[in-house]
PDB file of N, CA and C in Angstrom:
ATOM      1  N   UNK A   1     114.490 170.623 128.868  1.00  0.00           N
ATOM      2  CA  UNK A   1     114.782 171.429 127.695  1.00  0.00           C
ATOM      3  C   UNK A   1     113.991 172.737 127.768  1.00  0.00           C
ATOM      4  N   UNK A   2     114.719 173.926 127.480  1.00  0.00           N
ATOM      5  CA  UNK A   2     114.292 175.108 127.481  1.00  0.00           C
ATOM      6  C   UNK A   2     112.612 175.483 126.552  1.00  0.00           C
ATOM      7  N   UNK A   3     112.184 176.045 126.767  1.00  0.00           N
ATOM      8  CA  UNK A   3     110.584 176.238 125.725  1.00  0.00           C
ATOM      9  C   UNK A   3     110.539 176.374 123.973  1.00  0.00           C
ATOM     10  N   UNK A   4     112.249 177.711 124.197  1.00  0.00           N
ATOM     11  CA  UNK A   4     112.983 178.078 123.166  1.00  0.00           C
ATOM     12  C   UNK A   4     113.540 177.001 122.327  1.00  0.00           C
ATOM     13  N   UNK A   5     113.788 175.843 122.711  1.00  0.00           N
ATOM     14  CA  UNK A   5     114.910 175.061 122.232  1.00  0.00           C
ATOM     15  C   UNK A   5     113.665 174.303 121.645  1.00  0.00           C
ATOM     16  N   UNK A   6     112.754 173.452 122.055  1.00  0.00           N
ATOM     17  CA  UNK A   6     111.546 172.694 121.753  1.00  0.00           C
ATOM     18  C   UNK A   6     110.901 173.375 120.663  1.00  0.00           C
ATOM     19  N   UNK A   7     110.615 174.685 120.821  1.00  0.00           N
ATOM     20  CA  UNK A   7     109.698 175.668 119.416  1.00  0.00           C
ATOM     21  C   UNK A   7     110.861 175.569 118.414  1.00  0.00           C
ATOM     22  N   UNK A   8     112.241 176.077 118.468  1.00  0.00           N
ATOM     23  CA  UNK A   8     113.408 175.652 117.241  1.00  0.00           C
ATOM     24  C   UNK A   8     112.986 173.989 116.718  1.00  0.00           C
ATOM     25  N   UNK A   9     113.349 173.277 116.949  1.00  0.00           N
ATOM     26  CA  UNK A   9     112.775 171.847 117.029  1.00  0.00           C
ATOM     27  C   UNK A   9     111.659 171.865 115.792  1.00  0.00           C
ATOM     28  N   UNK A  10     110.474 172.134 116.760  1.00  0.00           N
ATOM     29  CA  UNK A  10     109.434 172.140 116.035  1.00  0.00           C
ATOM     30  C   UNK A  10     109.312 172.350 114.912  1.00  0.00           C
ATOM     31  N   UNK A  11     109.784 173.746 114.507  1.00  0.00           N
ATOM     32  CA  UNK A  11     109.913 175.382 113.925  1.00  0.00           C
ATOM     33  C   UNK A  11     109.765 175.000 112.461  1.00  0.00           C
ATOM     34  N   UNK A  12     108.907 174.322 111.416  1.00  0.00           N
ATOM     35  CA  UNK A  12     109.160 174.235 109.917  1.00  0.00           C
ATOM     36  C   UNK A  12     110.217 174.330 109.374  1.00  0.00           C
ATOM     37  N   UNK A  13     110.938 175.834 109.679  1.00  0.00           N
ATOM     38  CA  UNK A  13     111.764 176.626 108.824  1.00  0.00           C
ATOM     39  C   UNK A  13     112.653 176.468 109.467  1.00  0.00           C
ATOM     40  N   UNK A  14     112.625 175.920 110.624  1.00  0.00           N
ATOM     41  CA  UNK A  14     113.984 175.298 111.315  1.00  0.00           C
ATOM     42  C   UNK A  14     114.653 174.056 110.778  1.00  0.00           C
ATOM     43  N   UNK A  15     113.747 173.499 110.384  1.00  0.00           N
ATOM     44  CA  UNK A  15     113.929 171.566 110.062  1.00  0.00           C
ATOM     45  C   UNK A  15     113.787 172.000 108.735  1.00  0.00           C
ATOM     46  N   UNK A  16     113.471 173.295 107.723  1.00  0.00           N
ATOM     47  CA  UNK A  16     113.864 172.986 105.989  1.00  0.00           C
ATOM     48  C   UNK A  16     115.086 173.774 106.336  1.00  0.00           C
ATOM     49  N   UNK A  17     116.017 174.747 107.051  1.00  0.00           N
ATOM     50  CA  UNK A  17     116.777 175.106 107.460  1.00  0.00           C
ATOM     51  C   UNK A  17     117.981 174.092 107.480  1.00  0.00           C
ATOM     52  N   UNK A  18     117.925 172.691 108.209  1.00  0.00           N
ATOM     53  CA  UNK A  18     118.733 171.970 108.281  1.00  0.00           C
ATOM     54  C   UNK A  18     118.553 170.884 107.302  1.00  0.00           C
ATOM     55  N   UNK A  19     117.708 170.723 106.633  1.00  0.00           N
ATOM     56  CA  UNK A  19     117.472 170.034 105.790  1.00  0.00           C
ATOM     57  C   UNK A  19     118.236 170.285 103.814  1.00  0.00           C
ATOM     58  N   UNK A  20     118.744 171.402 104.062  1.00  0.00           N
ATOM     59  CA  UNK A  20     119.245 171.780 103.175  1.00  0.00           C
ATOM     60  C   UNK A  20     120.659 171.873 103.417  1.00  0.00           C
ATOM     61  N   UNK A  21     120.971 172.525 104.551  1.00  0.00           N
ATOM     62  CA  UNK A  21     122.758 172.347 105.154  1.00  0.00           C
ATOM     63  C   UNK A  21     122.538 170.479 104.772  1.00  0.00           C
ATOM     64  N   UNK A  22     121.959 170.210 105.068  1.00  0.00           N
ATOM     65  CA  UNK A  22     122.270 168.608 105.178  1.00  0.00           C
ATOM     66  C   UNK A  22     121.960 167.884 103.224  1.00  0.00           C
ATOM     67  N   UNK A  23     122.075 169.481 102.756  1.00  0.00           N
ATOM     68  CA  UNK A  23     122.224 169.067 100.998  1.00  0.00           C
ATOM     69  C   UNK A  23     120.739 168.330 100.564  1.00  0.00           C
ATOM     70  N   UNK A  24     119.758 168.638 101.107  1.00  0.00           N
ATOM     71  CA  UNK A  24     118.886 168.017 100.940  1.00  0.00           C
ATOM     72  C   UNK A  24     117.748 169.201  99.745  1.00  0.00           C
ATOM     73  N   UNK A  25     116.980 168.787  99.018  1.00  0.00           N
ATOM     74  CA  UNK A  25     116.275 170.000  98.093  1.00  0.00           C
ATOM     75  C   UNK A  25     114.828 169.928  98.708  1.00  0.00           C
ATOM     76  N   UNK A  26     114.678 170.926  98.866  1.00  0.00           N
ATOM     77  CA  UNK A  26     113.352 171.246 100.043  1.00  0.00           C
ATOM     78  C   UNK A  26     112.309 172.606  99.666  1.00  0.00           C
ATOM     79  N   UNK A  27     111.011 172.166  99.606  1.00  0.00           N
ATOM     80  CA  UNK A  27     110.116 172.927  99.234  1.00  0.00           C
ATOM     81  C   UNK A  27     108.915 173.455 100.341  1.00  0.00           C
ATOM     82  N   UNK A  28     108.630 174.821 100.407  1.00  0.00           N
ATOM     83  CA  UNK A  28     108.227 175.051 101.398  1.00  0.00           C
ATOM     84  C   UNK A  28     106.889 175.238 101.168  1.00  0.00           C
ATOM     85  N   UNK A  29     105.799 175.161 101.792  1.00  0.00           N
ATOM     86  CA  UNK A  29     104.421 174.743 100.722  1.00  0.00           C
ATOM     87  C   UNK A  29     103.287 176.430 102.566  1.00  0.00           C
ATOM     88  N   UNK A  30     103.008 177.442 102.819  1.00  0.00           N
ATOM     89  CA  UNK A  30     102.370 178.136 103.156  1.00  0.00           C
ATOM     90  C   UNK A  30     101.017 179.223 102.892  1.00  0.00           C
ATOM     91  N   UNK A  31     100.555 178.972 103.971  1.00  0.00           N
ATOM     92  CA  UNK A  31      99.206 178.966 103.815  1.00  0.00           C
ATOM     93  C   UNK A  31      98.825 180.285 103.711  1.00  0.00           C
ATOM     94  N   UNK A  32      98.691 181.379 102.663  1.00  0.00           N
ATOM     95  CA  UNK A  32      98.594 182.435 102.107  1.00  0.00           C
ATOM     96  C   UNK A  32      96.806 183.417 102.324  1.00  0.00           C
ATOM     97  N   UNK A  33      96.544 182.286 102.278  1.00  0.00           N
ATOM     98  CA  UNK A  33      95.207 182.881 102.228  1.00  0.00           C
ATOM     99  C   UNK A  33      93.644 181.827 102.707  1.00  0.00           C
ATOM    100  N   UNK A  34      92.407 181.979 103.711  1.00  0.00           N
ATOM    101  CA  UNK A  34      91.822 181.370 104.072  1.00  0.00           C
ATOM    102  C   UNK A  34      90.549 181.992 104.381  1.00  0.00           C
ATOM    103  N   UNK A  35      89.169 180.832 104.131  1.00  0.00           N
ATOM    104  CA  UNK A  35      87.916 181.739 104.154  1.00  0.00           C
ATOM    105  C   UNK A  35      87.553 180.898 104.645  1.00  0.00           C
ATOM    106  N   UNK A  36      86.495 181.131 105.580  1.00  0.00           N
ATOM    107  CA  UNK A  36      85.153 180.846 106.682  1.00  0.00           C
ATOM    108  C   UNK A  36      86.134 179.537 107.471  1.00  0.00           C
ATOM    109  N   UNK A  37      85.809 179.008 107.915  1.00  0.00           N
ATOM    110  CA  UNK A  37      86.313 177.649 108.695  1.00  0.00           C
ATOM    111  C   UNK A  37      87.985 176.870 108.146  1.00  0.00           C
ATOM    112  N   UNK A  38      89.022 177.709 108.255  1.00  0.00           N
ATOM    113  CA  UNK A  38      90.360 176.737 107.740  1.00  0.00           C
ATOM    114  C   UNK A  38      90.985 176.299 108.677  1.00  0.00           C
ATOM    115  N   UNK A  39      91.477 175.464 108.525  1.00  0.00           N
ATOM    116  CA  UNK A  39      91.995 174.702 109.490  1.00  0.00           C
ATOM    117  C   UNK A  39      93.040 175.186 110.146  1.00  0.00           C
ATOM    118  N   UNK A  40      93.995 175.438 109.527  1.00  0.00           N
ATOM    119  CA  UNK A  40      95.279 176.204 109.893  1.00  0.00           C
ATOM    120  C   UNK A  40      95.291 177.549 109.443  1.00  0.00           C
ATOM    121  N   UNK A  41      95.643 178.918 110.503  1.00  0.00           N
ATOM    122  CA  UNK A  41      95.934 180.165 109.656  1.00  0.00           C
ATOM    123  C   UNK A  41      96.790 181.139 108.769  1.00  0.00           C
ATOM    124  N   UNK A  42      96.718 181.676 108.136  1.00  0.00           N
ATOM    125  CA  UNK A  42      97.614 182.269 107.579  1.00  0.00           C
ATOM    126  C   UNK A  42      98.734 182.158 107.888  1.00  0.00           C
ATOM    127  N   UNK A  43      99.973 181.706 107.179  1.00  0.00           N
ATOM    128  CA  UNK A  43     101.308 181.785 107.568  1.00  0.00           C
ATOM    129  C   UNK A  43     101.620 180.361 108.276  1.00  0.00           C
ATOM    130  N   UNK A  44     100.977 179.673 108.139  1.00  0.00           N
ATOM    131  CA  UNK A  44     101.507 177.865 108.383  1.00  0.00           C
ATOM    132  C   UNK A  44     102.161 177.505 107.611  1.00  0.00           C
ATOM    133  N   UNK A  45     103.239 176.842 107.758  1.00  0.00           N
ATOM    134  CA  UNK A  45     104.011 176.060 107.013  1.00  0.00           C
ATOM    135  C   UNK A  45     104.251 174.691 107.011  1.00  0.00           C
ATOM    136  N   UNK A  46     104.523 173.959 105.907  1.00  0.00           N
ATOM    137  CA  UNK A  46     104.912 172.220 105.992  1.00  0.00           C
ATOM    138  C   UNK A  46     105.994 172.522 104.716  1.00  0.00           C
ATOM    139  N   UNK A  47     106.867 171.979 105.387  1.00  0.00           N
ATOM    140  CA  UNK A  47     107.906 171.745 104.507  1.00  0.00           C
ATOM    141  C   UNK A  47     108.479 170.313 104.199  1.00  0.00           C
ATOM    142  N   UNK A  48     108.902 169.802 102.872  1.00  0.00           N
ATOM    143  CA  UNK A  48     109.044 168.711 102.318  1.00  0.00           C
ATOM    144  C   UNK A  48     110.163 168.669 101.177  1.00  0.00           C
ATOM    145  N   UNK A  49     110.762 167.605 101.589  1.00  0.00           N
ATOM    146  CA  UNK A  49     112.191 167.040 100.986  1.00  0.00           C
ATOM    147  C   UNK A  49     111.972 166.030  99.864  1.00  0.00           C
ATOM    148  N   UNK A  50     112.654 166.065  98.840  1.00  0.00           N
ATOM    149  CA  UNK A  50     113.148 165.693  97.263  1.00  0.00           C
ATOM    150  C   UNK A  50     112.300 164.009  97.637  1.00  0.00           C
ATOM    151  N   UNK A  51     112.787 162.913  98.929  1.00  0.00           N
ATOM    152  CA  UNK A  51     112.146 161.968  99.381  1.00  0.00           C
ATOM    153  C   UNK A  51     110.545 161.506  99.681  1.00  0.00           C
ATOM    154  N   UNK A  52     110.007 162.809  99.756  1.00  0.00           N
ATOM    155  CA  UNK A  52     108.058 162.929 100.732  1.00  0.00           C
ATOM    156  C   UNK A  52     108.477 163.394 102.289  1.00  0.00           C
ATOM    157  N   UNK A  53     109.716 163.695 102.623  1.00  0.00           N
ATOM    158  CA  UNK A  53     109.151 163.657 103.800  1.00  0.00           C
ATOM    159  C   UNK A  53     109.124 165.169 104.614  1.00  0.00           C
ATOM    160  N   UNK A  54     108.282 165.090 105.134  1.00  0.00           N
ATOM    161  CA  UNK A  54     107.625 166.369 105.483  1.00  0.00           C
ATOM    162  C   UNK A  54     107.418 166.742 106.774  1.00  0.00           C
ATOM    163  N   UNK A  55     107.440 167.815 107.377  1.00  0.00           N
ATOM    164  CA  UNK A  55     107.227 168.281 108.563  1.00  0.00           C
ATOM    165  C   UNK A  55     106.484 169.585 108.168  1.00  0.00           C
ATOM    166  N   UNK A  56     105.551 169.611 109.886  1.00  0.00           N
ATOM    167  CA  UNK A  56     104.625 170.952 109.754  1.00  0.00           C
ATOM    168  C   UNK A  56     103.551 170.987 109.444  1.00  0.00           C
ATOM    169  N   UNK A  57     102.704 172.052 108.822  1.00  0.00           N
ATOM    170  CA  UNK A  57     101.387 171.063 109.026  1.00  0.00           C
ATOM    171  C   UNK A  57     100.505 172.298 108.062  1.00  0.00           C
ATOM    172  N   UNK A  58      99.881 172.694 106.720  1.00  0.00           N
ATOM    173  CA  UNK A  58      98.807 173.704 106.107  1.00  0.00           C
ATOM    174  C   UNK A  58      97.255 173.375 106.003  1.00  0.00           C
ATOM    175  N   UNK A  59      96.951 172.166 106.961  1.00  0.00           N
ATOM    176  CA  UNK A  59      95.844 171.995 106.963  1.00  0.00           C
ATOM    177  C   UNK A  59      95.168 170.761 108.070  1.00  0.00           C
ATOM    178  N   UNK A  60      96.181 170.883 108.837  1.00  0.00           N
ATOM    179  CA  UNK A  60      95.710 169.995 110.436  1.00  0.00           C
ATOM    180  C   UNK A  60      95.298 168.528 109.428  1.00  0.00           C
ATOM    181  N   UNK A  61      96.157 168.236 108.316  1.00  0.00           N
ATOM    182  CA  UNK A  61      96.206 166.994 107.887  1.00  0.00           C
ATOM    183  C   UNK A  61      95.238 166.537 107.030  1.00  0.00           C
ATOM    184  N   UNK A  62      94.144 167.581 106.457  1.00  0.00           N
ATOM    185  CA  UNK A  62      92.789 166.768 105.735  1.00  0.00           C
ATOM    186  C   UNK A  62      93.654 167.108 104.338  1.00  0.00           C
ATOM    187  N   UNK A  63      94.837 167.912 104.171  1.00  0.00           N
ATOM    188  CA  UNK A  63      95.000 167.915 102.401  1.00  0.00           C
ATOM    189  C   UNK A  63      96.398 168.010 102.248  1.00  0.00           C
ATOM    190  N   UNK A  64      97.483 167.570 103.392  1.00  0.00           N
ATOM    191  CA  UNK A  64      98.856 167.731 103.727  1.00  0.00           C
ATOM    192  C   UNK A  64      98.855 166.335 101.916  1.00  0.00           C
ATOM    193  N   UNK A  65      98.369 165.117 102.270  1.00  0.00           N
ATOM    194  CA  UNK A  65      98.477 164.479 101.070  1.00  0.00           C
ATOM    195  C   UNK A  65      99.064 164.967  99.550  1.00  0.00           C
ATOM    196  N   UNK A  66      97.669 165.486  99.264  1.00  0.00           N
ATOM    197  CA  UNK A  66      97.940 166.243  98.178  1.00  0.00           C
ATOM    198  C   UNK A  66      98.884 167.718  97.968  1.00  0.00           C
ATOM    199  N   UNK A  67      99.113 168.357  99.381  1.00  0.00           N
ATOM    200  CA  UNK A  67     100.517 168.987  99.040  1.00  0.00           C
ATOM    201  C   UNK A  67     101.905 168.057  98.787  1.00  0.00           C
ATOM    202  N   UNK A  68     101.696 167.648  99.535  1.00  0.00           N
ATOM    203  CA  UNK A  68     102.933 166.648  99.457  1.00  0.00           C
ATOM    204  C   UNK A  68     103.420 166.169  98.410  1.00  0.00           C
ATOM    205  N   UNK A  69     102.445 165.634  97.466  1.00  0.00           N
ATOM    206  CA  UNK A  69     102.410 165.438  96.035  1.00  0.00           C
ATOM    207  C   UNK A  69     102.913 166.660  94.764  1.00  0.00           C
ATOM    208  N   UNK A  70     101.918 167.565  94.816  1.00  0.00           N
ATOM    209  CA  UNK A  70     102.465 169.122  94.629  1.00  0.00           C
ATOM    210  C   UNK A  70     103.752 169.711  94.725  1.00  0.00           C
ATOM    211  N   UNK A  71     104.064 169.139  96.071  1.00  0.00           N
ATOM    212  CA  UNK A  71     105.691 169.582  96.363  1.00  0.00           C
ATOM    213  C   UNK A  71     106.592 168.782  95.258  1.00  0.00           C
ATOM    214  N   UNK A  72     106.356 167.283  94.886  1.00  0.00           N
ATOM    215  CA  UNK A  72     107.484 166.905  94.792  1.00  0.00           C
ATOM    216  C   UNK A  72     107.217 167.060  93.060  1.00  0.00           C
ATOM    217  N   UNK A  73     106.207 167.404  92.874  1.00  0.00           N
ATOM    218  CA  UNK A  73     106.303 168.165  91.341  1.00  0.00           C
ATOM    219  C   UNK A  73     106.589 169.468  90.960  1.00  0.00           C
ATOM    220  N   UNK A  74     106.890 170.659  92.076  1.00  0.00           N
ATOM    221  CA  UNK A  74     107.660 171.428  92.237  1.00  0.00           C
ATOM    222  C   UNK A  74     108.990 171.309  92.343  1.00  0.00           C
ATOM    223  N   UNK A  75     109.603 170.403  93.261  1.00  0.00           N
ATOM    224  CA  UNK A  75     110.882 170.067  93.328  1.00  0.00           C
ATOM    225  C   UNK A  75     111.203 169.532  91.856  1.00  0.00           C
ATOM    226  N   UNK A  76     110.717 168.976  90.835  1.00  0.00           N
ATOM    227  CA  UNK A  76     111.300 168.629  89.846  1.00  0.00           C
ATOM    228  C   UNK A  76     110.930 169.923  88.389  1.00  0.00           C
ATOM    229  N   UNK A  77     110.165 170.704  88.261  1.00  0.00           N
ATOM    230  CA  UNK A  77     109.689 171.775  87.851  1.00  0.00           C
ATOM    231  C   UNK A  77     110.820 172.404  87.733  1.00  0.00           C
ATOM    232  N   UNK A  78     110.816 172.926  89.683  1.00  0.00           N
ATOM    233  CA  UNK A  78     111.794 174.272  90.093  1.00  0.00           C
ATOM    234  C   UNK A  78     110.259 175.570  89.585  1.00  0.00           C
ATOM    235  N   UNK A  79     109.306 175.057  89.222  1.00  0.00           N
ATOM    236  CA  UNK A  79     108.246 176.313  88.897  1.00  0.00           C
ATOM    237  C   UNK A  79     107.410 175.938  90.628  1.00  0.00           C
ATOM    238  N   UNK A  80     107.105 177.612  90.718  1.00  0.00           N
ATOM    239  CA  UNK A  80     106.167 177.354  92.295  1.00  0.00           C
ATOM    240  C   UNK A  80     105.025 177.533  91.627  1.00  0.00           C
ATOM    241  N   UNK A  81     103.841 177.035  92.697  1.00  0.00           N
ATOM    242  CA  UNK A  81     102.040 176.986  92.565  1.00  0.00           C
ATOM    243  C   UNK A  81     101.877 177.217  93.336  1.00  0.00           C
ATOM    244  N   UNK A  82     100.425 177.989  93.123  1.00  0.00           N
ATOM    245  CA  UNK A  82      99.411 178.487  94.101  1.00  0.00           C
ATOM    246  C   UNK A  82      98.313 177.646  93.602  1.00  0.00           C
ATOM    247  N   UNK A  83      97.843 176.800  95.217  1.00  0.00           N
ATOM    248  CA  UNK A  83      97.203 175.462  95.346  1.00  0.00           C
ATOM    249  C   UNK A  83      95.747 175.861  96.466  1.00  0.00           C
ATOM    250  N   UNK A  84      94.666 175.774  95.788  1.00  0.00           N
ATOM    251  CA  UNK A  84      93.266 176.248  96.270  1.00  0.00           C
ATOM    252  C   UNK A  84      92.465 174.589  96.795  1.00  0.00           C
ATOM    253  N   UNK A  85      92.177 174.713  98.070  1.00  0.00           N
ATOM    254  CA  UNK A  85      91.306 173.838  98.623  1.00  0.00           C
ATOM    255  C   UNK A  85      89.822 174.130  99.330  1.00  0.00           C
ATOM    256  N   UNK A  86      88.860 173.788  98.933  1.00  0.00           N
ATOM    257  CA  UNK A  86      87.906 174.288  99.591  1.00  0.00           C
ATOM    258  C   UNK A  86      86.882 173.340  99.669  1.00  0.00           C
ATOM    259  N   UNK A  87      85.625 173.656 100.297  1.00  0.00           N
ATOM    260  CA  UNK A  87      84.441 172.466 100.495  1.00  0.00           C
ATOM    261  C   UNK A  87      83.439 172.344  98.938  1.00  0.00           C
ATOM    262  N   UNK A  88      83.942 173.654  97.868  1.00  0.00           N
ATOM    263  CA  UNK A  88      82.846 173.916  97.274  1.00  0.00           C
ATOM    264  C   UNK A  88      83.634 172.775  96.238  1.00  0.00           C
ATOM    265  N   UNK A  89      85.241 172.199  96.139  1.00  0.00           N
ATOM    266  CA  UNK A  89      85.667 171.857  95.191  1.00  0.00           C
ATOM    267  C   UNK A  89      85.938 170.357  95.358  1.00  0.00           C
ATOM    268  N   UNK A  90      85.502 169.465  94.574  1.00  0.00           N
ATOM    269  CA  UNK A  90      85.308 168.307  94.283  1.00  0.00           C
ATOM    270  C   UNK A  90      86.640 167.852  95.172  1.00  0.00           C
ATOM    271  N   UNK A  91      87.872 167.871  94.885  1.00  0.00           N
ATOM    272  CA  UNK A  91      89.320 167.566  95.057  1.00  0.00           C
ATOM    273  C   UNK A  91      89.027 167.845  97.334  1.00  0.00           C
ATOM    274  N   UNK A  92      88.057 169.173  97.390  1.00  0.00           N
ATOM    275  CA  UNK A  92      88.545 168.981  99.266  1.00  0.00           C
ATOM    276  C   UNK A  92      87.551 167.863  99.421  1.00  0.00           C
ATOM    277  N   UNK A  93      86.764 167.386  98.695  1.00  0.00           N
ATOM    278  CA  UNK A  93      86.401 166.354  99.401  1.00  0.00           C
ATOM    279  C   UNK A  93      86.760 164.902  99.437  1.00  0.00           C
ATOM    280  N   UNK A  94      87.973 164.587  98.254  1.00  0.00           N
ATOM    281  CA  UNK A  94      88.825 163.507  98.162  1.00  0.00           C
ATOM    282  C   UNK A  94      89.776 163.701  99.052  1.00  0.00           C
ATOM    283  N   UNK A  95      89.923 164.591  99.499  1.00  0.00           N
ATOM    284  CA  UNK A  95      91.130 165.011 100.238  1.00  0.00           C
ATOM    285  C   UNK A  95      90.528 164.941 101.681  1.00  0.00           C
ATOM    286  N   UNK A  96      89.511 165.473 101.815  1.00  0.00           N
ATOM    287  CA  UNK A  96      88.830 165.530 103.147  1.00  0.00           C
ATOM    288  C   UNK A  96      88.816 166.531 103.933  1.00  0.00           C
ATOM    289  N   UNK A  97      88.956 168.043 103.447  1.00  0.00           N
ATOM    290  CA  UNK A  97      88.550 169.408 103.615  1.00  0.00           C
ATOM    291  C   UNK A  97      87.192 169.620 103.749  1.00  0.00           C
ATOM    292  N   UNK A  98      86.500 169.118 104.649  1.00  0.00           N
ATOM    293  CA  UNK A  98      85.011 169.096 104.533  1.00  0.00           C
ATOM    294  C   UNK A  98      84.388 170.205 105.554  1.00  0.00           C
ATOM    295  N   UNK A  99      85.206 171.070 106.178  1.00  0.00           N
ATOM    296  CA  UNK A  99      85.375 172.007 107.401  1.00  0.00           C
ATOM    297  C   UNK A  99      84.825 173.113 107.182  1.00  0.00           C
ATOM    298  N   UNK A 100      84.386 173.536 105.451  1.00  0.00           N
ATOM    299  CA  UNK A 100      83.301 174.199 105.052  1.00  0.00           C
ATOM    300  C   UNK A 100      84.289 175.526 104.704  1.00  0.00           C
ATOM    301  N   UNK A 101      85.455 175.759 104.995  1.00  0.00           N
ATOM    302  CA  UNK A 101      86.345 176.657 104.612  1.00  0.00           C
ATOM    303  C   UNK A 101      87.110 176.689 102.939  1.00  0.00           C
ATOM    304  N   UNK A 102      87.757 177.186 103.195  1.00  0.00           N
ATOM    305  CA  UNK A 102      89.198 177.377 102.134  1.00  0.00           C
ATOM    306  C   UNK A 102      90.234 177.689 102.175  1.00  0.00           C
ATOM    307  N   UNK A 103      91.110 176.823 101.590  1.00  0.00           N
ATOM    308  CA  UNK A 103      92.552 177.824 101.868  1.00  0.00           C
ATOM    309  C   UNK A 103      93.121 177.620 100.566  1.00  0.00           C
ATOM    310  N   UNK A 104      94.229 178.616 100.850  1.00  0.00           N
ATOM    311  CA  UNK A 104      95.254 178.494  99.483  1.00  0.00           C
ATOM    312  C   UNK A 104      96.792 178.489  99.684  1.00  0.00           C
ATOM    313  N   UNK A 105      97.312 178.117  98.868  1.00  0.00           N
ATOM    314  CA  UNK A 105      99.104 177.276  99.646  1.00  0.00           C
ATOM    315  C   UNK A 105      99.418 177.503  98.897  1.00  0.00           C
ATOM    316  N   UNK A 106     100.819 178.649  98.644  1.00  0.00           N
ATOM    317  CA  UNK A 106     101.655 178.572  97.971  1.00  0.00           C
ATOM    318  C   UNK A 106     102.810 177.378  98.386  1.00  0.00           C
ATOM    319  N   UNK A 107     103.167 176.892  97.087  1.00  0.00           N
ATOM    320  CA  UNK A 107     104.582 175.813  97.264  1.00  0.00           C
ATOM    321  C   UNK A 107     105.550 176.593  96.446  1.00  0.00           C
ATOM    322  N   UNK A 108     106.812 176.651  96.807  1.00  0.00           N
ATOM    323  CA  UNK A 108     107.849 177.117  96.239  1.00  0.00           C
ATOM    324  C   UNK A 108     109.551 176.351  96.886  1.00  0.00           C
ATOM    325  N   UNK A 109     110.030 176.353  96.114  1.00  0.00           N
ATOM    326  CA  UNK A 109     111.499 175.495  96.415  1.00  0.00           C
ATOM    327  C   UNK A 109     112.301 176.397  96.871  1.00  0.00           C
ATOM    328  N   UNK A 110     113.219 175.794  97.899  1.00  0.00           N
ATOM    329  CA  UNK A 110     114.177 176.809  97.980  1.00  0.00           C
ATOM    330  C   UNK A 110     115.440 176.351  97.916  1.00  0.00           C
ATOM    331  N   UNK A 111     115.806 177.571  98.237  1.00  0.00           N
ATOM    332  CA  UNK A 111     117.566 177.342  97.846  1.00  0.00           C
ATOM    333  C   UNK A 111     117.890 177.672  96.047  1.00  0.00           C
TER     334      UNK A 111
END
């Protein structure tokens, strides 16, 4: 398989792309903004369907959880959030953001 064809595959916005032709309601949750140590940089995406299920990745997995959650209270909203994780805040350490950074994730629905 071509390099091209494998990165489509991969691609977030490829798989909420088909995830919606396939009538599915899908929320795209990216990583907007990040200080000292974040895991993932600016412009990461995980995207997640009306079900939980999710592809992609805004935090190499220590707080994908609690987006995930986020998302699917967006998907029923239809209102988007801007979602702050960091070491200084009680919540990254239930979550397990302990990497001494911060980030912030917008979630918004599409379609």
């Amino acid at each position: 398989m071509e390099q091209t064809v494998l990165d489509e595959i991969r691609d977030p916005l490829a798989i909420a792309e088909g995830w919606m032709e396939d009538g599915r309601t899908v929320v795209i949750a990216t990583v907007v903004e990040t200080w000292g140590s974040a895991p993932r940089p600016v412009g990461s995406h995980l995207v997640i369907d009306g079900e939980g299920n999710f592809h992609g990745s805004v935090s190499g997995g220590c707080v994908e959880g609690a987006v995930v959650t986020e998302a699917l209270d967006v998907i029923d909203s239809g209102k988007a959030k801007m979602l702050e994780f960091g070491v200084a805040d009680e919540t990254a350490w239930q979550v397990g953001l302990s990497c001494g950074g911060r980030i912030k994730v917008y979630v918004e629905r599409l379609g």
